[in-house]
C-alpha atoms as a PDB file:
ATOM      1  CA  UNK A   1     -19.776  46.788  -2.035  1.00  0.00           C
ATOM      2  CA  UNK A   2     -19.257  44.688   1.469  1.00  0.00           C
ATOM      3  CA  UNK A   3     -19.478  40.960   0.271  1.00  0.00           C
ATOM      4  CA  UNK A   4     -19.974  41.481  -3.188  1.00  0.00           C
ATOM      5  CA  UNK A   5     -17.989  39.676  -5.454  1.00  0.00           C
ATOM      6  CA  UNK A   6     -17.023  40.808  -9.528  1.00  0.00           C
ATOM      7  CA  UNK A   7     -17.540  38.566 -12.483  1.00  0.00           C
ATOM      8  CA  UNK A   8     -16.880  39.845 -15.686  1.00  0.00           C
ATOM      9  CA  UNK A   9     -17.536  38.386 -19.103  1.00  0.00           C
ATOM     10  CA  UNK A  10     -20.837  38.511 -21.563  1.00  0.00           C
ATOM     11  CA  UNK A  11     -22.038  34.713 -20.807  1.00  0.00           C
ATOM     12  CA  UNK A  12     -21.233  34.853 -16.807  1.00  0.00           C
ATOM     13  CA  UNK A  13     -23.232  38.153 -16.566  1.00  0.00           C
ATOM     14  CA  UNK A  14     -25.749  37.073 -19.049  1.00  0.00           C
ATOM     15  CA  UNK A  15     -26.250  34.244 -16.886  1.00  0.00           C
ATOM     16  CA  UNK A  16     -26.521  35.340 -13.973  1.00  0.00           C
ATOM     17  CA  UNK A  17     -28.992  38.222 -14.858  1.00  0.00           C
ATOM     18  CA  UNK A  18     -31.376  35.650 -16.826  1.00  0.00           C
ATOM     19  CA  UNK A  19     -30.777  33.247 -13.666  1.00  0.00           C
ATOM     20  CA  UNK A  20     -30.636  35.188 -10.584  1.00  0.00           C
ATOM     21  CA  UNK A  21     -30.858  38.962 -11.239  1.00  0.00           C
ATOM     22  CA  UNK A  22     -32.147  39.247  -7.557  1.00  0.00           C
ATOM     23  CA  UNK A  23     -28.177  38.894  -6.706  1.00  0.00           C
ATOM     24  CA  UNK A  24     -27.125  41.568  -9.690  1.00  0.00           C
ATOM     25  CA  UNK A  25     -26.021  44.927  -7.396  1.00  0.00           C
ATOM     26  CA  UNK A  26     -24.375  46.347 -10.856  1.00  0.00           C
ATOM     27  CA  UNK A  27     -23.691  46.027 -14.379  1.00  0.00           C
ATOM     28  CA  UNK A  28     -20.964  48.001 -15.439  1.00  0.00           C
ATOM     29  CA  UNK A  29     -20.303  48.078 -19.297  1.00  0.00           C
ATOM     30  CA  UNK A  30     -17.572  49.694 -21.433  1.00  0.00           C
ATOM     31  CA  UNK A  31     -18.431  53.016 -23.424  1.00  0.00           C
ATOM     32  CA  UNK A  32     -17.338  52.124 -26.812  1.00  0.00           C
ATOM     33  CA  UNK A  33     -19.370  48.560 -26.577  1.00  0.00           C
ATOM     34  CA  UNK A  34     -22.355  48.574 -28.472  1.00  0.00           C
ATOM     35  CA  UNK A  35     -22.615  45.880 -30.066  1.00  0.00           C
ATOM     36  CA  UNK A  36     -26.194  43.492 -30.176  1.00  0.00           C
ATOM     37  CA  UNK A  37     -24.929  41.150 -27.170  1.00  0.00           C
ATOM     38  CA  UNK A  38     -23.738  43.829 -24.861  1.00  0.00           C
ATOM     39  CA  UNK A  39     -27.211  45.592 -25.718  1.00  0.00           C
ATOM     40  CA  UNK A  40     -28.987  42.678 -24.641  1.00  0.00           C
ATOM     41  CA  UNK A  41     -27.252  42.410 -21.688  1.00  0.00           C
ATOM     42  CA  UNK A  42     -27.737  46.364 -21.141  1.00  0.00           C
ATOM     43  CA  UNK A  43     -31.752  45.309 -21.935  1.00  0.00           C
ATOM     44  CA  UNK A  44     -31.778  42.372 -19.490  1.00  0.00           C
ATOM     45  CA  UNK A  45     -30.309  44.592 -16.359  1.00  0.00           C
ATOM     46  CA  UNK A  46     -32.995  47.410 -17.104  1.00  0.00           C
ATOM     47  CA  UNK A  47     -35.272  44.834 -17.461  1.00  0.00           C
ATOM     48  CA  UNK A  48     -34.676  43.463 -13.482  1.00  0.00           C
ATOM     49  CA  UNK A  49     -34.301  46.961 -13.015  1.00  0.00           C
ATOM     50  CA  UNK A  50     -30.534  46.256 -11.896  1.00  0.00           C
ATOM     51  CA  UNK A  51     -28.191  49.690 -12.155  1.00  0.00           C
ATOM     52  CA  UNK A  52     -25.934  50.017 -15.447  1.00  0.00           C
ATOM     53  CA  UNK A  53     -23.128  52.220 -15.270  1.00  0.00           C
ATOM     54  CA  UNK A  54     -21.233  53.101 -18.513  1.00  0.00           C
ATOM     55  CA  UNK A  55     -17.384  53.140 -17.783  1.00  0.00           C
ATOM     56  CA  UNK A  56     -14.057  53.823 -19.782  1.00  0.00           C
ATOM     57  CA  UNK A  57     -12.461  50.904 -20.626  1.00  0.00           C
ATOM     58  CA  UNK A  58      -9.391  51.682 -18.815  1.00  0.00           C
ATOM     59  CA  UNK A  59     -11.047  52.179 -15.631  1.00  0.00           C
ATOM     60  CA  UNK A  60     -12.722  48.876 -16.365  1.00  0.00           C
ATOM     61  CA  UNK A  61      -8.917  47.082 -16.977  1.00  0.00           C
ATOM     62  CA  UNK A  62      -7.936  49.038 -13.680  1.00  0.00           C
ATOM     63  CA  UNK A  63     -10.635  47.661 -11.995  1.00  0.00           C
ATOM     64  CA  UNK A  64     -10.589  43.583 -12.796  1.00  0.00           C
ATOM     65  CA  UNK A  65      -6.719  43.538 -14.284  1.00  0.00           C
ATOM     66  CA  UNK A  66      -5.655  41.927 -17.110  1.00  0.00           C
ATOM     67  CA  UNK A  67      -8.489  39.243 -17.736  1.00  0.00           C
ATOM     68  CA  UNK A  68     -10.463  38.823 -20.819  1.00  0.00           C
ATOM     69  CA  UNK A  69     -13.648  40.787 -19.678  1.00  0.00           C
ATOM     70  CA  UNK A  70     -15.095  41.520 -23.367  1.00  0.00           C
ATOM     71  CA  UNK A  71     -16.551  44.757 -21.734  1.00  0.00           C
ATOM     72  CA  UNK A  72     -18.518  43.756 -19.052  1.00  0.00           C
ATOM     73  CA  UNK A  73     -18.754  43.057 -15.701  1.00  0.00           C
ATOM     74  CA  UNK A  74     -21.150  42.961 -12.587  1.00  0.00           C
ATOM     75  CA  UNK A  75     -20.888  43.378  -8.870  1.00  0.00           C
ATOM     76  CA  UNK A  76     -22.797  40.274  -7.796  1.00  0.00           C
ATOM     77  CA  UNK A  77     -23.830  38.835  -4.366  1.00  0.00           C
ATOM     78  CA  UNK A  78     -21.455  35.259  -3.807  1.00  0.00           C
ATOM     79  CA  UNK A  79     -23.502  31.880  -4.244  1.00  0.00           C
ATOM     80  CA  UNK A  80     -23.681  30.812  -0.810  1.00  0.00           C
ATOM     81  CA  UNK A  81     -21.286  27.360  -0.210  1.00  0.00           C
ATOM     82  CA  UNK A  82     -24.104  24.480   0.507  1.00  0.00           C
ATOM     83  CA  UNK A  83     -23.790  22.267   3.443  1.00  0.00           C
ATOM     84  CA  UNK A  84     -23.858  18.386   3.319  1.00  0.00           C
ATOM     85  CA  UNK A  85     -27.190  18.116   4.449  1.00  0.00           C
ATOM     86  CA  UNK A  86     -28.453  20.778   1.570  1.00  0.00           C
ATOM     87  CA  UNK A  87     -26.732  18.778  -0.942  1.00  0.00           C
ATOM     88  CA  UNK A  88     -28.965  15.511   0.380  1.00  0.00           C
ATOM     89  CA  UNK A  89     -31.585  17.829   0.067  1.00  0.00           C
ATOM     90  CA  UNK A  90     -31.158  18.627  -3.471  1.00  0.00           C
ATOM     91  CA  UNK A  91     -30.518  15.425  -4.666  1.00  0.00           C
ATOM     92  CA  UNK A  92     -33.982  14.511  -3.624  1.00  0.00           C
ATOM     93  CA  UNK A  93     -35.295  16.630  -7.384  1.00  0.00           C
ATOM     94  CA  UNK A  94     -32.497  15.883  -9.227  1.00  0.00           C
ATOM     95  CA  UNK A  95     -32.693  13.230 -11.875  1.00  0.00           C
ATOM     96  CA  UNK A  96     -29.781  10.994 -12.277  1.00  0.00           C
ATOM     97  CA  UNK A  97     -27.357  13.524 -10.997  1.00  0.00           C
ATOM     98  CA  UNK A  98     -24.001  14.548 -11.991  1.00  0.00           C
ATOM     99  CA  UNK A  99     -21.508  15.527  -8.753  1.00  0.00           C
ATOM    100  CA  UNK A 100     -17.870  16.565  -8.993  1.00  0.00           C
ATOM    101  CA  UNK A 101     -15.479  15.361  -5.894  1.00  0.00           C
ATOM    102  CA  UNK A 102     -12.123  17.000  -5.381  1.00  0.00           C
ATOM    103  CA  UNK A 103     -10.149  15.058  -3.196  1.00  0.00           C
ATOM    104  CA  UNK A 104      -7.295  17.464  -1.693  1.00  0.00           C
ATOM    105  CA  UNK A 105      -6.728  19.791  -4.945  1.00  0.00           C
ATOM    106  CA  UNK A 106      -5.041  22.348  -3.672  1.00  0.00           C
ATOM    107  CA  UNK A 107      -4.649  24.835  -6.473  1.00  0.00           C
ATOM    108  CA  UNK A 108      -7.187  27.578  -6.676  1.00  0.00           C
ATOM    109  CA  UNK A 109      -6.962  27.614 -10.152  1.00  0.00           C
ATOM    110  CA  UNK A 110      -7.763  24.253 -10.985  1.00  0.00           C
ATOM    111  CA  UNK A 111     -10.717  24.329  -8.456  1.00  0.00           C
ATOM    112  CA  UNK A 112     -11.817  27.198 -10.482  1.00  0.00           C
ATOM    113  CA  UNK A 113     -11.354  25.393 -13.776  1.00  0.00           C
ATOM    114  CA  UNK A 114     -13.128  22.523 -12.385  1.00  0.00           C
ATOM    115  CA  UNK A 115     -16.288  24.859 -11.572  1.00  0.00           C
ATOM    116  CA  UNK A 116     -16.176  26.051 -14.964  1.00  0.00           C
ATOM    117  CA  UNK A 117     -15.867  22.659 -16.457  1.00  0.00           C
ATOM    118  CA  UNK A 118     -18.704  21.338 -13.983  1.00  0.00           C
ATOM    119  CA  UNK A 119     -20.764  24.095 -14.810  1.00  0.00           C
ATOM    120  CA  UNK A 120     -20.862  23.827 -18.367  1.00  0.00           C
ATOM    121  CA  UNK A 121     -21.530  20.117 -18.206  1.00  0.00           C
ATOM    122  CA  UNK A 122     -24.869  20.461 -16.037  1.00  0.00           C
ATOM    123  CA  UNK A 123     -23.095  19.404 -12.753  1.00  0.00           C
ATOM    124  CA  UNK A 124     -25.252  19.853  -9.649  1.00  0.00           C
ATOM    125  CA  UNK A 125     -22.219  20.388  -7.480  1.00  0.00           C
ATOM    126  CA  UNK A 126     -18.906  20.591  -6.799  1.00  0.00           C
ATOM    127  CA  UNK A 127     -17.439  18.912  -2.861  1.00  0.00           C
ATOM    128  CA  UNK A 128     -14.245  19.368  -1.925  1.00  0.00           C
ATOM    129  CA  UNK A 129     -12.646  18.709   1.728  1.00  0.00           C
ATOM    130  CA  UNK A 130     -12.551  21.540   4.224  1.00  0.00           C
ATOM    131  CA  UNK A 131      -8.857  20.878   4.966  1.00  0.00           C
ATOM    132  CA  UNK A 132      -5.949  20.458   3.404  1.00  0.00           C
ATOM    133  CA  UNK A 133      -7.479  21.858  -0.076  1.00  0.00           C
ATOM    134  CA  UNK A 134      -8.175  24.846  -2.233  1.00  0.00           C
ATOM    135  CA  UNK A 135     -11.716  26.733  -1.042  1.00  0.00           C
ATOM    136  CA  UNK A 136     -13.510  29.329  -3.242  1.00  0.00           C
ATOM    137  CA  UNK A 137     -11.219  32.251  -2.978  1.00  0.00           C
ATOM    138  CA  UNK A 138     -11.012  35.444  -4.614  1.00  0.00           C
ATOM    139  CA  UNK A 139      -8.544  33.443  -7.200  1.00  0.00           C
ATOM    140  CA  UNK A 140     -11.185  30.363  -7.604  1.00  0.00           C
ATOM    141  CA  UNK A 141     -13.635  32.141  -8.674  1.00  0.00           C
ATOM    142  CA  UNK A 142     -11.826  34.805 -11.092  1.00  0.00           C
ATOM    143  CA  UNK A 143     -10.474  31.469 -13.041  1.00  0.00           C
ATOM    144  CA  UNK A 144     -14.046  30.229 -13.011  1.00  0.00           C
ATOM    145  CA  UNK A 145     -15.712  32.969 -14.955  1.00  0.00           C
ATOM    146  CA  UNK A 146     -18.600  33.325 -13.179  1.00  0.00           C
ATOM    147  CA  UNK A 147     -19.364  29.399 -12.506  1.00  0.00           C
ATOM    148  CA  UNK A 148     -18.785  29.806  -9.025  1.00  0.00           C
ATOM    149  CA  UNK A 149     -22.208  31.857  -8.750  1.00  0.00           C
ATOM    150  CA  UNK A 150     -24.165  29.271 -10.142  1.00  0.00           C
ATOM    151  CA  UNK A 151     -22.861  25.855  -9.166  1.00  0.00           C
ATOM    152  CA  UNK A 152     -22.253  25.408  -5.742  1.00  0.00           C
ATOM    153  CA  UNK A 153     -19.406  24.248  -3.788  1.00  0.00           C
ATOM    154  CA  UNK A 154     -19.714  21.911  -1.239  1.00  0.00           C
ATOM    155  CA  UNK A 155     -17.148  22.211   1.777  1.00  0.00           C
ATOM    156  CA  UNK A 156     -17.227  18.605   3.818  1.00  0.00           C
ATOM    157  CA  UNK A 157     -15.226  17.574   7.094  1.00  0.00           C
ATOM    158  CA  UNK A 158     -15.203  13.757   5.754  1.00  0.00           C
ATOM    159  CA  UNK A 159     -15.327  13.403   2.088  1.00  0.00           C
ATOM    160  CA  UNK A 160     -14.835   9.793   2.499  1.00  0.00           C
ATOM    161  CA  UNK A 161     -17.957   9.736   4.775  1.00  0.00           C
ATOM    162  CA  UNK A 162     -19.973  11.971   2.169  1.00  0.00           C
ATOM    163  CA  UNK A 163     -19.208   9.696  -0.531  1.00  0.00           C
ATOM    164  CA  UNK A 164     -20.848   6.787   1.537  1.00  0.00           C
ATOM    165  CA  UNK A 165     -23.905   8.853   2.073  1.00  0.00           C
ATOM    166  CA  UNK A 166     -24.260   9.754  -1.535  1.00  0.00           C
ATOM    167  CA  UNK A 167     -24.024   5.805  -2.570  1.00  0.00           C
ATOM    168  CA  UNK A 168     -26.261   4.954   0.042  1.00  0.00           C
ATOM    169  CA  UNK A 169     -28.884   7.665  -1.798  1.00  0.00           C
ATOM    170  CA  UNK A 170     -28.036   5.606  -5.101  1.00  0.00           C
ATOM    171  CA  UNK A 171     -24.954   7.191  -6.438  1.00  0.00           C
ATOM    172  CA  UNK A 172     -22.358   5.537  -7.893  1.00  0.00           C
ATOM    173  CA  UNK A 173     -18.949   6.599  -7.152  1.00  0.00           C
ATOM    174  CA  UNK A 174     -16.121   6.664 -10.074  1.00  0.00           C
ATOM    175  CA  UNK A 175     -12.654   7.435  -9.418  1.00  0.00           C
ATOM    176  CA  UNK A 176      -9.726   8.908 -11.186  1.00  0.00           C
ATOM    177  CA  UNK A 177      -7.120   6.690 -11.883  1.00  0.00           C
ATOM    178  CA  UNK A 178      -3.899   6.692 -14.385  1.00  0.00           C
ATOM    179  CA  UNK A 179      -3.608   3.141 -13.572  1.00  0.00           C
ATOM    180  CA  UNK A 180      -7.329   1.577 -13.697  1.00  0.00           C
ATOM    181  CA  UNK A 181      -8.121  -0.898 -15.825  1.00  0.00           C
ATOM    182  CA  UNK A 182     -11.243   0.616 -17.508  1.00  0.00           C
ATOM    183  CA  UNK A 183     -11.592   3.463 -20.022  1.00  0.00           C
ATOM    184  CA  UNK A 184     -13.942   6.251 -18.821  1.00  0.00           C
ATOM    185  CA  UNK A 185     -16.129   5.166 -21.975  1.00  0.00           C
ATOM    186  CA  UNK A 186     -16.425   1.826 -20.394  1.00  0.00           C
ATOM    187  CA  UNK A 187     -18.251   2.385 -17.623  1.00  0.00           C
ATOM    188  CA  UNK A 188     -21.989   3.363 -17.571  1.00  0.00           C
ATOM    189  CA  UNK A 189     -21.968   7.758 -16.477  1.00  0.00           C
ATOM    190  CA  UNK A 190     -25.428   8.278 -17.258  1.00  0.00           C
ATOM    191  CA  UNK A 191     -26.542   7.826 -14.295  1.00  0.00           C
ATOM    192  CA  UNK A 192     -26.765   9.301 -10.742  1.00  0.00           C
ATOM    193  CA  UNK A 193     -23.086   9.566 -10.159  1.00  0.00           C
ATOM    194  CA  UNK A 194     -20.034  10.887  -8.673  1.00  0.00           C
ATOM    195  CA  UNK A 195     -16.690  11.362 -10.401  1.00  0.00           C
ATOM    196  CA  UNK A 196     -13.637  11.456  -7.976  1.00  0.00           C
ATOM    197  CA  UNK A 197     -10.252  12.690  -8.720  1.00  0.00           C
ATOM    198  CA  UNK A 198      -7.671  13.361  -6.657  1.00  0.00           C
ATOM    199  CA  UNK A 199      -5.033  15.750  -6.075  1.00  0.00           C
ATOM    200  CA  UNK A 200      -2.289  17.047  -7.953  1.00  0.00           C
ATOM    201  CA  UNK A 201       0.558  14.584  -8.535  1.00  0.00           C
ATOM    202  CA  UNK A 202      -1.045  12.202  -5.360  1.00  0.00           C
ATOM    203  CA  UNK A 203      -3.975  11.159  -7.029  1.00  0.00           C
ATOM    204  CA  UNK A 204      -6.890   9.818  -4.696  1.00  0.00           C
ATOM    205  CA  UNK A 205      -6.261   9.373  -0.728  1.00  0.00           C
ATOM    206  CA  UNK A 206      -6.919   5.462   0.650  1.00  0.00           C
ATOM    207  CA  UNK A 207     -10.021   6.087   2.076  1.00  0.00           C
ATOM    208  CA  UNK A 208     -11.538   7.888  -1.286  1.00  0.00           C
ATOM    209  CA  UNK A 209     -10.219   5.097  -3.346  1.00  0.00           C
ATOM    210  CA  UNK A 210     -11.993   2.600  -0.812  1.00  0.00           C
ATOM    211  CA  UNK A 211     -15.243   4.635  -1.456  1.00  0.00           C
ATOM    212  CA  UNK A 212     -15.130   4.477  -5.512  1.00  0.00           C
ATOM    213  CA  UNK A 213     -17.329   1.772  -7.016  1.00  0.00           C
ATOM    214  CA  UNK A 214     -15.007   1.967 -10.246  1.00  0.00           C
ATOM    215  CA  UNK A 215     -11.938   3.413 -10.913  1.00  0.00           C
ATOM    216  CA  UNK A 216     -11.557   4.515 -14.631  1.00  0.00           C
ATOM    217  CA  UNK A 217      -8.585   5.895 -16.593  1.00  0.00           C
ATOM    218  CA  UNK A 218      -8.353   8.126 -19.846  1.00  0.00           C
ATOM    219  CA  UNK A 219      -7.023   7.446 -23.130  1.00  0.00           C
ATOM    220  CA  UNK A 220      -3.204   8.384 -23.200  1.00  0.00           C
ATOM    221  CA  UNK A 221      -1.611   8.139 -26.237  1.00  0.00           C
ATOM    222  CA  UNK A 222       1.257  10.647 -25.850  1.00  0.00           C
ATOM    223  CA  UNK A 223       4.856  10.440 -23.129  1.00  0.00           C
ATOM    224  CA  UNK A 224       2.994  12.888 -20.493  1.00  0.00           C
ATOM    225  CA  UNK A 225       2.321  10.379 -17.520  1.00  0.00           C
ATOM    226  CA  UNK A 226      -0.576  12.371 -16.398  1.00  0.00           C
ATOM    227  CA  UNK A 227      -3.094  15.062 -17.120  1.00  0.00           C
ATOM    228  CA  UNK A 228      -3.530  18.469 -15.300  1.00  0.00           C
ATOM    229  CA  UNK A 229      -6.616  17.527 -13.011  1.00  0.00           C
ATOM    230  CA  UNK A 230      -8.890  20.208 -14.378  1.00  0.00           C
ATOM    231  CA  UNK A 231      -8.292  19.092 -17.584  1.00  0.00           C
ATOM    232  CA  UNK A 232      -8.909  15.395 -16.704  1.00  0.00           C
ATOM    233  CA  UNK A 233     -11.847  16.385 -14.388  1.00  0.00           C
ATOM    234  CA  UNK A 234     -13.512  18.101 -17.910  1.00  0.00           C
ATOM    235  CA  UNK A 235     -12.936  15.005 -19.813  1.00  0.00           C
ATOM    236  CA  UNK A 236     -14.443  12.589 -17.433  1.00  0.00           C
ATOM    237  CA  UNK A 237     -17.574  15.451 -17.304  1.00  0.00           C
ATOM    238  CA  UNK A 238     -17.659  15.879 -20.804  1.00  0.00           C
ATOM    239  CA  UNK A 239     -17.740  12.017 -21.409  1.00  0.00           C
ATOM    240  CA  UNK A 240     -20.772  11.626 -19.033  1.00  0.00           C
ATOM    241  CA  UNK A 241     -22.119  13.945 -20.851  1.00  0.00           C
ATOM    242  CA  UNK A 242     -22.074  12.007 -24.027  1.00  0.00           C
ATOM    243  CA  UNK A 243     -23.099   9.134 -22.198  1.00  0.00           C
ATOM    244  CA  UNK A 244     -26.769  11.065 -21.629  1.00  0.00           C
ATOM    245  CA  UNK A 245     -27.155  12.627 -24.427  1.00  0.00           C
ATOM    246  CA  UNK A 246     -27.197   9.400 -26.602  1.00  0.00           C
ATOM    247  CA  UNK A 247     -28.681   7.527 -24.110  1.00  0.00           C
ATOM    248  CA  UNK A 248     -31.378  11.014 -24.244  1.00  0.00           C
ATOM    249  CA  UNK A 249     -31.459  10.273 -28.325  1.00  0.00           C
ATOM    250  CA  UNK A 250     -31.768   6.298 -28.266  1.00  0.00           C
ATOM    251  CA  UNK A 251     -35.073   7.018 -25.971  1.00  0.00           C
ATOM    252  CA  UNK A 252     -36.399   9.207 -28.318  1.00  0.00           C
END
C-alpha cells in the first residue's frame, strides 16, 4: 500500500491497534500461531474492524526478512514527523515532560534504538537536526519496533535555537557528557526536561553544549571510554524515570 509502512511484532501491533487502530490498513498473522496473545491481537483487529489475513510463515519471513516478528505484522499508516511549533503546542498538556535531543546522530540504527528507548520510557518526543543527521528511514523505524508510530520525531533547522525555546517554556536542558562533573543521579530529571546527547564519537556541537543547563556523565567502571549513544541515551531515560517514579511514591 502507497505510504504505508510495516511493523511487525505482538507489542508494536498490539499497540498500535489499542492506540490508533484508525491507522491499522492490515494485520497479517502466521497460520500455525494460535496462541492466547496472537488471538487477542486477532480479537482487537476484528474488533476496529481492521482486515486479518492468515499467511504462511515463509511468505511472512519473505516479506519483512530476517527480524524477530513472533508472527505478526501490520501494514500501518507512518506517524506523521511534528513540526517545532506542534511540539510547543503539545507541551502546553504535558506535565513535567520528558524530550529526547539528538544532536547530529547519524546512524539510523541508533536513532531507531533511541525511539524505542524513548518510547518505552514515556518520552513525549524525539528532535533531531534536519541536516547532517539520521531521519526516520525505512531502517529507523525497522530497528525501532514499532516506536516510531507512536512517538514522534521532531525534524528542526536550529536545534540550538529549539533548545532555547523549550527552556524559555520551563525546560531544563541536560547534556551528555563523558567528561562532566555530575552523575546523571545527581541532578534533579523529574521534571520538565530535555536530555541532550550528541553524536557518535563527537559528542555535543558548541552551540548545544552552550544551550545545556547541566552536563551529566554516567557511571563507568570498565576500560571502554564511551558508551554506544543509544545505549547511553536509554540510561539517562531510564534514570529519569526512576527519578519520577519515587518522587510519584514519596507523594503518595
Amino acid at each position: 500500500m502507497k505510504g504505508a509502512e510495516t511493523i511487525f511484532g505482538l507489542h508494536a501491533v498490539r499497540v498500535m491497534l489499542e492506540r490508533h487502530p484508525e491507522r491499522v490498513h492490515t494485520v497479517r498473522i502466521a497460520e500455525r500461531r494460535g496462541d492466547p496473545r496472537v488471538q487477542a491481537i486477532d480479537e482487537l483487529a476484528r474488533r476496529h474492524h481492521r482486515p486479518v489475513e492468515r499467511i504462511d510463515a515463509q511468505t511472512l519471513r519473505q516479506l519483512l526478512g530476517d527480524v524477530a516478528h513472533q508472527g505478526v505484522a501490520a501494514d500501518v499508516t507512518p506517524l506523521p514527523p511534528w513540526s517545532e511549533d506542534e511540539l510547543l503546542a503539545a507541551l502546553q498538556s504535558a506535565k513535567a515532560p520528558l524530550l529526547l535531543a539528538l544532536d547530529g546522530v547519524q546512524d539510523p540504527h541508533n536513532l531507531g534504538a533511541c525511539l524505542r528507548s524513548a518510547d518505552a520510557c514515556g518520552a513525549l518526543a524525539v528532535i533531531v537536526p534536519r541536516d547532517r543527521a539520521a531521519q526516520l528511514t525505512p531502517s529507523a523505524r525497522k530497528v525501532a519496533v514499532g516506536a516510531a508510530e507512536t512517538t514522534p520525531v521532531v525534524s528542526v533547522t536550529n536545534l540550538a535555537r529549539t533548545l532555547k525555546l523549550l527552556k524559555e517554556a520551563g525546560l531544563w536542558v541536560v547534556g551528555a557528557d563523558v567528561a562532566a562533573a555530575k552523575r546523571a543521579d545527581e541532578v534533579d530529571l523529574a521534571g520538565p526536561v530535555v536530555l541532550a546527547l550528541g553524536a557518535e564519537g563527537s559528542g555535543l556541537r558548541h552551540l548545544t553544549r552552550q544551550n545545556c543547563d547541566f552536563l551529566v556523565g554516567l557511571p563507568q567502571l570498565g576500560a571502554v571510554e564511551s558508551l554506544n549513544v543509544s545505549v547511553a541515551a536509554g540510561m539517562l531515560l531510564y534514570e529519569a524515570v526512576r527519578q519520577r517514579q519515587a518522587q510519584s511514591r514519596s507523594t503518595l
